[in-house]
Protein backbone atom coordinates (compact mmCIF):
# COMPACT_ATOMS: atom_id res chain seq x y z
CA UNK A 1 25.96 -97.85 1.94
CA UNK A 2 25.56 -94.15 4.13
CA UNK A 3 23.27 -95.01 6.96
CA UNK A 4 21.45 -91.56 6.05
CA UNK A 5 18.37 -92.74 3.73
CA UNK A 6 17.36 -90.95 0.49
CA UNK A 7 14.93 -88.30 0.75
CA UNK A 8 13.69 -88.38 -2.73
CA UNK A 9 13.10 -92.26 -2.50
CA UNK A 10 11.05 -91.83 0.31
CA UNK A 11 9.12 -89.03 -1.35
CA UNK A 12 8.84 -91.53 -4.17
CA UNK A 13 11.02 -92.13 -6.93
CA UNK A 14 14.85 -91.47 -7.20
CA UNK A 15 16.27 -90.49 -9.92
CA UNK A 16 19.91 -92.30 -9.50
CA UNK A 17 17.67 -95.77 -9.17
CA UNK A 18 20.60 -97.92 -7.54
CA UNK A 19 22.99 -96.19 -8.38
CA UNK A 20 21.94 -93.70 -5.52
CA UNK A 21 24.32 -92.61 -2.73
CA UNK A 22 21.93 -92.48 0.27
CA UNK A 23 19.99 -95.55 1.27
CA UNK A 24 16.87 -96.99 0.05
CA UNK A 25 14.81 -98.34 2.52
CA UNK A 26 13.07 -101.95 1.49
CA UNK A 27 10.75 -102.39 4.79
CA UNK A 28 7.67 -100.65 4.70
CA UNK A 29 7.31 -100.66 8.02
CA UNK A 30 10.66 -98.22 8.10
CA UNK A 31 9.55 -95.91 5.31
CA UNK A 32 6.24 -95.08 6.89
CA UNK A 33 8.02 -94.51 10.29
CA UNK A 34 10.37 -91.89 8.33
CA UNK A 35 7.60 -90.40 6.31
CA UNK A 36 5.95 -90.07 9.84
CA UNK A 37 8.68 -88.38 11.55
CA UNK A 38 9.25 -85.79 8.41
CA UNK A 39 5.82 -84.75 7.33
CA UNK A 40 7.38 -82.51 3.98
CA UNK A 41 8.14 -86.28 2.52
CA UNK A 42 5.07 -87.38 2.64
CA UNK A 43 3.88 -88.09 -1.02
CA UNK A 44 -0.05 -87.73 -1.20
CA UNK A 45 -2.98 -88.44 -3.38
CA UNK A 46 -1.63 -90.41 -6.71
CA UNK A 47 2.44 -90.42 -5.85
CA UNK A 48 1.55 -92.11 -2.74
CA UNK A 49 -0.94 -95.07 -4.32
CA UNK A 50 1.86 -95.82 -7.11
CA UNK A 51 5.12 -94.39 -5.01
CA UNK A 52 7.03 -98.07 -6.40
CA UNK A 53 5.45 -98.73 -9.63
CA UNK A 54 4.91 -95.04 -11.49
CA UNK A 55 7.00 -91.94 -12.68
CA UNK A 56 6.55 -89.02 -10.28
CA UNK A 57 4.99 -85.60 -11.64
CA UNK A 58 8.81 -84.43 -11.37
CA UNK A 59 9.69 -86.54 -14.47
CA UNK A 60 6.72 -85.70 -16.88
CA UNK A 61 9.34 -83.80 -19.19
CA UNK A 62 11.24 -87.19 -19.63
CA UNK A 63 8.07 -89.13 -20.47
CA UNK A 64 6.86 -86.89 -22.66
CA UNK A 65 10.01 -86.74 -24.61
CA UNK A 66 9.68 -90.27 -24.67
CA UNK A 67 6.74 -90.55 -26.21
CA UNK A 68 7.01 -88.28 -28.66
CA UNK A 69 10.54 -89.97 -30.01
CA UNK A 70 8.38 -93.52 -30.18
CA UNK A 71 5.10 -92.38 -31.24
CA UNK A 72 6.42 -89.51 -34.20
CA UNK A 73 10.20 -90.66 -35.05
CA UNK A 74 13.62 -89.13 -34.97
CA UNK A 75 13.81 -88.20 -38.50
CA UNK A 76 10.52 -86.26 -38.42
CA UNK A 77 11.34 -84.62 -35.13
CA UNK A 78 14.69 -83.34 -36.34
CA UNK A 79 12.71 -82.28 -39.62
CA UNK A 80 12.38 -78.38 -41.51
CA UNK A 81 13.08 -76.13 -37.72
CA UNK A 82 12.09 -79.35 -35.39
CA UNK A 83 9.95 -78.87 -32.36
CA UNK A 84 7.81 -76.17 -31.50
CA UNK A 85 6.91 -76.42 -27.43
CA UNK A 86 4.71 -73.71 -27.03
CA UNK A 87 3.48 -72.26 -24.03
CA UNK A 88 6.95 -74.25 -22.87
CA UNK A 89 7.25 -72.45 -19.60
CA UNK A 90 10.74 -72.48 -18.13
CA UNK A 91 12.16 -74.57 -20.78
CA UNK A 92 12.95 -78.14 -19.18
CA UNK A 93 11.03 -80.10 -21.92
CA UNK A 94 13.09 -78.69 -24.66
CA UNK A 95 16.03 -78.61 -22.89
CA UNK A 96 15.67 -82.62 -23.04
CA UNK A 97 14.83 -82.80 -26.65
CA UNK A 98 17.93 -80.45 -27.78
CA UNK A 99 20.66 -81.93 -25.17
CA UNK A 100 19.49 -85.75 -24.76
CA UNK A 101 17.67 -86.69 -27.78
CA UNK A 102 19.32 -84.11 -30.64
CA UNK A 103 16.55 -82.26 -31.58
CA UNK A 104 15.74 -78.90 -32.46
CA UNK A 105 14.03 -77.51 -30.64
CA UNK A 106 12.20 -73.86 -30.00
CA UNK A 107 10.47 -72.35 -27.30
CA UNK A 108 7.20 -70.36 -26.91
CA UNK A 109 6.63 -68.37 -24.10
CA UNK A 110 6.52 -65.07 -23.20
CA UNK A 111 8.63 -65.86 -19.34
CA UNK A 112 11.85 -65.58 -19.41
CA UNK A 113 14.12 -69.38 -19.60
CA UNK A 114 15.26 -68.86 -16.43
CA UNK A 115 15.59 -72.04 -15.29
CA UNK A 116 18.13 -73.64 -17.77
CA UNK A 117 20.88 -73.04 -15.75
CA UNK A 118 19.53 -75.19 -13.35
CA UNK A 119 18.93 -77.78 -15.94
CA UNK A 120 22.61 -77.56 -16.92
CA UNK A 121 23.45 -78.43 -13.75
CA UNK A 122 21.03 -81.08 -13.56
CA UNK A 123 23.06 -83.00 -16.27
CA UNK A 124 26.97 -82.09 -15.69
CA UNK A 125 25.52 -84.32 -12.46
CA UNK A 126 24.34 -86.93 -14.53
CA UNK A 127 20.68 -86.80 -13.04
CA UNK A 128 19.01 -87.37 -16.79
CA UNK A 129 21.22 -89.93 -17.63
CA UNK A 130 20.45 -91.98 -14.08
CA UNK A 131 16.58 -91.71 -14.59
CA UNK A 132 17.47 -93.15 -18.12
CA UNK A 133 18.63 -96.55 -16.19
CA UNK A 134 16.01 -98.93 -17.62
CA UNK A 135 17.43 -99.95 -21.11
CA UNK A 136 13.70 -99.35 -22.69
CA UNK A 137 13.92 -95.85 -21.31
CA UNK A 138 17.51 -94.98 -23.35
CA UNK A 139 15.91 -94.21 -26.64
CA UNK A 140 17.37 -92.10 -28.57
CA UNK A 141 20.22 -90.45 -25.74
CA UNK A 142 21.76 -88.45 -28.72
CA UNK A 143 24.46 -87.86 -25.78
CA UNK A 144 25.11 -91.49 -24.81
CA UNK A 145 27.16 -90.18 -21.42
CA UNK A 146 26.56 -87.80 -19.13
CA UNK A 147 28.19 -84.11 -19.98
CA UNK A 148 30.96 -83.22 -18.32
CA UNK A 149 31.30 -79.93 -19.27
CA UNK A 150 28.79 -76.75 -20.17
CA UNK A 151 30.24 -76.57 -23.62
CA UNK A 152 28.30 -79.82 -24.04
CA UNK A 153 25.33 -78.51 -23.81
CA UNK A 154 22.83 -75.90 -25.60
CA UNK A 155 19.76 -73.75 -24.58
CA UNK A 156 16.55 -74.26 -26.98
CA UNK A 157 16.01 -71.19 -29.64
CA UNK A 158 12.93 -69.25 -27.60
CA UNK A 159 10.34 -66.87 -29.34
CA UNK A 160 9.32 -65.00 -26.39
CA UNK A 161 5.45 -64.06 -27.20
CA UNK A 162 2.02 -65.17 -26.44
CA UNK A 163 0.95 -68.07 -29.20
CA UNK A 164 -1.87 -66.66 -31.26
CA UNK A 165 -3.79 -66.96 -34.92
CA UNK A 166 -1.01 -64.27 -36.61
CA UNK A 167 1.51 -66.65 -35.73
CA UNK A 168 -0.22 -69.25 -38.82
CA UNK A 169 -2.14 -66.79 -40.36
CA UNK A 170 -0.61 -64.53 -44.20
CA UNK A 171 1.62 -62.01 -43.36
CA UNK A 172 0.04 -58.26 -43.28
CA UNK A 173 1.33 -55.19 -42.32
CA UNK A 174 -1.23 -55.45 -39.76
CA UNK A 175 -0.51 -58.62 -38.43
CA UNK A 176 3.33 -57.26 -38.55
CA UNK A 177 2.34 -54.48 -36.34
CA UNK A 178 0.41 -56.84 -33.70
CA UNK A 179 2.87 -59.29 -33.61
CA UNK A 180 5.77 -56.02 -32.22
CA UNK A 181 3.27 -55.45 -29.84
CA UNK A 182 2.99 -58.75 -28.37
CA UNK A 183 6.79 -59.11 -28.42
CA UNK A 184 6.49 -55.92 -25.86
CA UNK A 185 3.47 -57.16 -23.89
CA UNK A 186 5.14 -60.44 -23.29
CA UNK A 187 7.77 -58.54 -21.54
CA UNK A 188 5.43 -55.74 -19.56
CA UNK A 189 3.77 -58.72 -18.06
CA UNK A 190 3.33 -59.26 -14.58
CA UNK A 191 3.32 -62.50 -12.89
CA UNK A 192 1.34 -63.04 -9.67
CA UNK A 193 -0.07 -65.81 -7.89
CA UNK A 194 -3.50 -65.91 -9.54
CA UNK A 195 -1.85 -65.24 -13.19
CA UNK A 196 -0.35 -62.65 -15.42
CA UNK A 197 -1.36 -59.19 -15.12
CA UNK A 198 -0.61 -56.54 -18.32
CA UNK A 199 1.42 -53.50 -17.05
CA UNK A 200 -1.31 -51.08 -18.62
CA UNK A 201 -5.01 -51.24 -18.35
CA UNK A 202 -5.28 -51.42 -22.41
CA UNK A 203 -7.32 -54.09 -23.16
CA UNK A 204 -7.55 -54.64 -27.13
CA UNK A 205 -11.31 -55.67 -28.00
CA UNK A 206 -12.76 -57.75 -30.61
CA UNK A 207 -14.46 -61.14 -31.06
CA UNK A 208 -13.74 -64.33 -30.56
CA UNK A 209 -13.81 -66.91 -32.75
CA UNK A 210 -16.59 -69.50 -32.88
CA UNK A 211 -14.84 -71.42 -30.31
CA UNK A 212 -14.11 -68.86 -28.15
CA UNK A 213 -10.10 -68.98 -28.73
CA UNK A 214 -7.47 -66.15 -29.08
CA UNK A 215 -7.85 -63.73 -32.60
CA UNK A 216 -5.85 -61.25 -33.93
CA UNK A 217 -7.02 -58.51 -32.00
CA UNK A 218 -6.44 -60.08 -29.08
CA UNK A 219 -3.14 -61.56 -29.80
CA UNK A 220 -0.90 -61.47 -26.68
CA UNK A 221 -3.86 -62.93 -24.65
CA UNK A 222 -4.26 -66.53 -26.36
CA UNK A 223 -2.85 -67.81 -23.15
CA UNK A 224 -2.07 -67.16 -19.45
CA UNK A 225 0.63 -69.08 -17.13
CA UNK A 226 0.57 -69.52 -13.22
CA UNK A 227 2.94 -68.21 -10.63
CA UNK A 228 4.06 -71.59 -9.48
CA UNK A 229 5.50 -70.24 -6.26
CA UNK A 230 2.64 -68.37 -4.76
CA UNK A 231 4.39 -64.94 -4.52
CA UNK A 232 3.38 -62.03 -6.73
CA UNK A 233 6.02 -59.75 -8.20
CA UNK A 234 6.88 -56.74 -10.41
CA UNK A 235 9.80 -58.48 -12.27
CA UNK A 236 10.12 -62.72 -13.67
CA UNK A 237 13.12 -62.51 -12.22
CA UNK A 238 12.27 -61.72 -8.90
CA UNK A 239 10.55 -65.24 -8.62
CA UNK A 240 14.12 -66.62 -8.93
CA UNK A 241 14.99 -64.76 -5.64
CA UNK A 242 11.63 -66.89 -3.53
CA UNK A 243 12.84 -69.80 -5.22
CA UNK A 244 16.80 -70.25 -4.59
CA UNK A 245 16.13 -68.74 -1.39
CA UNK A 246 18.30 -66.55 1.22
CA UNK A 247 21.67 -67.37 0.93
CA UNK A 248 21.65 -67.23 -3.20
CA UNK A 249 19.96 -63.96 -3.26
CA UNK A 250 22.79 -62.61 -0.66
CA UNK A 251 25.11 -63.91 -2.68
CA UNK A 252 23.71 -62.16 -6.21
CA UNK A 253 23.82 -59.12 -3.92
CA UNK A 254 26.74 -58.98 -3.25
CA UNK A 255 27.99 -59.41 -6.54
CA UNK A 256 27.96 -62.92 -6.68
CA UNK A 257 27.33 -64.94 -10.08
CA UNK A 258 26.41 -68.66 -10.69
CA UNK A 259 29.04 -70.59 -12.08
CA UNK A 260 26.77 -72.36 -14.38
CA UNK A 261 25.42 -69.97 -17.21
CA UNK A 262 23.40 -71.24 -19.93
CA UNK A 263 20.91 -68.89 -22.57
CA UNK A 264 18.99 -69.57 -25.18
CA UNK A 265 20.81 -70.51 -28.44
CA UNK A 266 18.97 -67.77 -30.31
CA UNK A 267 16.17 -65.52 -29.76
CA UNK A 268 13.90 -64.83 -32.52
CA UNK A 269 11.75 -61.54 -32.48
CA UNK A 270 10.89 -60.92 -35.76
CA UNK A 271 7.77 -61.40 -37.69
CA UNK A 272 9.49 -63.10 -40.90
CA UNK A 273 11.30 -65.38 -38.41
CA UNK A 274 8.50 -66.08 -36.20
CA UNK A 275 6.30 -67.16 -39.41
CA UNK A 276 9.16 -69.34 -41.16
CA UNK A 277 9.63 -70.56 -38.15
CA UNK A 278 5.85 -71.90 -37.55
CA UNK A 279 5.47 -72.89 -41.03
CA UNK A 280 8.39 -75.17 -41.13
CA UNK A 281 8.30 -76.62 -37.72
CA UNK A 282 8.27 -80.77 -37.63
CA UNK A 283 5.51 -81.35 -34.23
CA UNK A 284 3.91 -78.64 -32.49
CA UNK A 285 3.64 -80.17 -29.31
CA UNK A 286 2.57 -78.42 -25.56
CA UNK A 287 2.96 -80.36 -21.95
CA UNK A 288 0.11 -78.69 -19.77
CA UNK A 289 -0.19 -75.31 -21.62
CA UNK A 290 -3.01 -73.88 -20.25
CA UNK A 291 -4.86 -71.76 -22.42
CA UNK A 292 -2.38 -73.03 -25.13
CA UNK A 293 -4.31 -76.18 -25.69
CA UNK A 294 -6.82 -75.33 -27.99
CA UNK A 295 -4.60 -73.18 -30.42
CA UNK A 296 -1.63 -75.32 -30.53
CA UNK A 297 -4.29 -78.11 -31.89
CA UNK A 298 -5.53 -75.36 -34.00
CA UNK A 299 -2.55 -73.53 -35.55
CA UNK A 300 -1.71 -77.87 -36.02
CA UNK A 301 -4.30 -78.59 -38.20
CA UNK A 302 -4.56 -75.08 -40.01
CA UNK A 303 -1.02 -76.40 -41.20
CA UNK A 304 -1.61 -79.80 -41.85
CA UNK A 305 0.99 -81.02 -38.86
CA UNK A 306 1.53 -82.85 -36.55
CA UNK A 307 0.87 -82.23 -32.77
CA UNK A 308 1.03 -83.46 -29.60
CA UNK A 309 -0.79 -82.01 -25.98
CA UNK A 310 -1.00 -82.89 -22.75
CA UNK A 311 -3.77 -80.51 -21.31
CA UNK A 312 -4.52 -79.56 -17.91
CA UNK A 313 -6.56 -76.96 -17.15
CA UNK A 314 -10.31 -76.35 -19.15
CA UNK A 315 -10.73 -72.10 -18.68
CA UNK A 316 -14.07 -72.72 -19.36
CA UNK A 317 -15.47 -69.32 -18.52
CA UNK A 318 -12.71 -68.18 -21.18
CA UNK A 319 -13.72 -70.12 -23.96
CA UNK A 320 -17.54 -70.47 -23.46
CA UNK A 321 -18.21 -71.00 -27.17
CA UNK A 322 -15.83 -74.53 -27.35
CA UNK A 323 -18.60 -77.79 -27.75
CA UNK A 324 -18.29 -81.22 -28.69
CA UNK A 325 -19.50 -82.38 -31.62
CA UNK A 326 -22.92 -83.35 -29.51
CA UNK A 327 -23.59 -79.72 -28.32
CA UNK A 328 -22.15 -80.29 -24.93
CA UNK A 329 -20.00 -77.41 -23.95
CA UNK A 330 -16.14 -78.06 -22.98
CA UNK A 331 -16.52 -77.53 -18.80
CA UNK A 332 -14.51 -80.71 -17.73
CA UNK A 333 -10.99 -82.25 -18.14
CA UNK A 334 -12.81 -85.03 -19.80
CA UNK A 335 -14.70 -82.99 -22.59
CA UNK A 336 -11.30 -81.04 -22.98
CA UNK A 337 -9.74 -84.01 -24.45
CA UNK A 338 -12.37 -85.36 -26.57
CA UNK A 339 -12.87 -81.90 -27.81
CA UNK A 340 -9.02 -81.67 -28.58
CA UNK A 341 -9.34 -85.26 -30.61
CA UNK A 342 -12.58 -84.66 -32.62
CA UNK A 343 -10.66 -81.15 -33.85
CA UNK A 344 -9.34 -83.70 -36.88
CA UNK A 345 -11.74 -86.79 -38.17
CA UNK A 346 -11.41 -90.18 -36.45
CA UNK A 347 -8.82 -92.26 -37.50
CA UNK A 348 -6.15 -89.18 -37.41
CA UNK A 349 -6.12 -88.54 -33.51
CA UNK A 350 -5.73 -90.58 -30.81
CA UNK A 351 -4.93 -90.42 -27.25
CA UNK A 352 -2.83 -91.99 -24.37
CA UNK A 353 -2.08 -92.25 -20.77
CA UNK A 354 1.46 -91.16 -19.92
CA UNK A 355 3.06 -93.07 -16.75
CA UNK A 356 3.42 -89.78 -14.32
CA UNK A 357 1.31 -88.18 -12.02
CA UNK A 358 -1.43 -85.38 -11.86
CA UNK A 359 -2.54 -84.27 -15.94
CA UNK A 360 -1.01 -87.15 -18.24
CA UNK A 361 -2.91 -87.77 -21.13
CA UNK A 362 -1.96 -86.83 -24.25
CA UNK A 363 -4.25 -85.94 -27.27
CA UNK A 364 -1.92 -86.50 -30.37
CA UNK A 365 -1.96 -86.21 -34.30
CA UNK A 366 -1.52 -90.32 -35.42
CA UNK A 367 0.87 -90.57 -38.00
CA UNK A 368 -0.29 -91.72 -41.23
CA UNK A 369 1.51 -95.23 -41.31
CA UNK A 370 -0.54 -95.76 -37.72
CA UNK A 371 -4.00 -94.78 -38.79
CA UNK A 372 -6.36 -97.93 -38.69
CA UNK A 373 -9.61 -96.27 -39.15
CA UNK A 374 -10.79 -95.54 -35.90
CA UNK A 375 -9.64 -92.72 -33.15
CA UNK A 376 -8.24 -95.06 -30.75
CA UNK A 377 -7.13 -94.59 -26.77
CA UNK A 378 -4.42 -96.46 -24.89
């Protein structure tokens, strides 16, 4: 065993368990003199009050898959086009579902998958497959051994847009039209540290609906994702350069390219697509979406299927209509949730608390061979 201890444990929680290269420190007394010595391993807040006995933020992908093989079922994941994550951000949920657990699986988001290279790389090192290392936590590893080659693996299907009503709603010519437009939005957007930012200064009007959520004349603004890095740029891409830091963006200058490549499987951008797509989806399903919440649930029931969401923030002031069924309006995390379950009768949603850190409880559709009257919480 390397004298040199392991960062990550320290932090937390280590992904290769025992099977870890660096040390593990057992003596408390030890870890708090390294955390002391190296402030940027300090784990705060929840990760520090359940560093031995809880999933770190960093593996809320891998729970979430988890639960949503146990709770809805293989066969009805892998079901019509599988699994819509919407407002999926840079992919890493679906990633799992398509490459660990078999299935299909389709992004929405209007950012670019940028990250899935990293991902790749991720599991040719057989970091998913070490986190798996409690025998409970193996179900359903389509890919029983860690990859050990790119050809192994597969990049979601991604429908780069905003998630909106005209994505559920009958086809039109007008709805056709919109939906074009959003596909261009989605890529004139601007990503800064406070949000996205359109390009132009048009800003479509019409009303909202009685809850305050996204219609079809505002398509394209149904949701809005954070910066996670605290720069603001011109370009999605340009994040990648703050991220990977100096050396990688002298090396992309220079011509450089990383070895690992992986792309979507297949990008959809057309309306007929985009609408079979939604309509025969198995689970529409969204890990801290943002704005997302509300119309994932809703574009759920509208189709009489099943869904699964993990909010995080409320955006309030953006949907000032949203009340639960006693009047009080949605302001907290609290009423988010209960407002997300009551959107279906009791008995037919439920929710759960999901064993990582920050956001983690999920507000899902109770499949019908579950339902014993009552909504119920875990």
């Amino acid at each position: 065993m390397p004298d040199s201890f392991c960062k990550h444990f320290v932090r937390g929680n280590c992904r290769y368990g025992d099977s870890c290269s660096y040390r593990h420190p057992t003596d408390e007394a030890e870890i708090e003199k390294i955390r002391s010595e190296n402030p940027l391993l300090t784990a705060t807040g929840w990760a520090a009050a359940k560093r031995r006995g809880a999933v770190r933020n960093g593996s809320k992908s891998a729970e979430f898959r988890r639960f949503l093989l146990q709770t809805f079922g293989v066969e009805l994941l892998q079901s019509g086009r599988g699994v819509l994550d919407v407002a999926g951000g840079k992919g890493e949920l679906a990633f799992e579902l398509v490459n660990l657990s078999g299935i299909p699986t389709t992004t929405i988001d209007p950012r670019p998958l940028n990250r899935l290279n990293q991902y790749a790389r991720r599991a040719l090192r057989g970091l998913y497959h070490a986190s798996c290392g409690d025998p409970a936590q193996q179900f359903n590893l389509a890919m029983p051994e860690a990859p050990s080659s790119l050809a192994q693996l597969r990049g979601p299907d991604h429908l780069r847009c905003f998630f909106g009503p005209l994505l559920w709603q009958p086809a039109s010519d007008e709805r056709r039209a919109t939906f074009d437009e959003g596909i261009e939005e989605a890529r004139r957007v601007v990503w800064t540290s406070q949000g996205h930012k359109k390009a132009d200064s048009a800003d479509p009007q019409g009303s909202a609906q009685d809850d305050g959520d996204a219609t079809l004349s505002t398509f394209g603004r149904g949701a809005v994702y954070r910066c996670e890095c605290g720069v603001e740029c011109t370009r999605p891409d340009a994040l990648e350069v703050h991220r990977r830091g100096r050396r990688h963006a002298e090396r992309m200058a220079a011509g450089g390219r990383d070895p690992i490549q992986l792309e979507a499987a297949r990008l959809i951008d057309t309306y007929e697509d985009a609408l079979d797509l939604v309509a025969r989806c198995s689970v529409l399903v969204g890990l801290h979406p943002d704005q997302a919440a509300g119309p994932i649930v809703e574009a759920a029931v509208a189709l009489g299927k099943p869904f699964a969401v993990i909010p995080c923030c409320t955006y309030s002031a953006e949907f000032p209509k949203r009340k639960l069924p006693d009047g009080t309006r949605v302001t907290t995390h609290g009423h988010l949730v209960e407002y997300l379950r009551t959107r279906l009768p009791d008995g037919q949603t439920a929710i759960k608390t999901l064993d990582f850190g920050g956001k983690n409880i999920v507000v899902y559709s109770v499949p019908p061979q579950q339902r014993q009257g009552e909504g119920t919480t875990d």
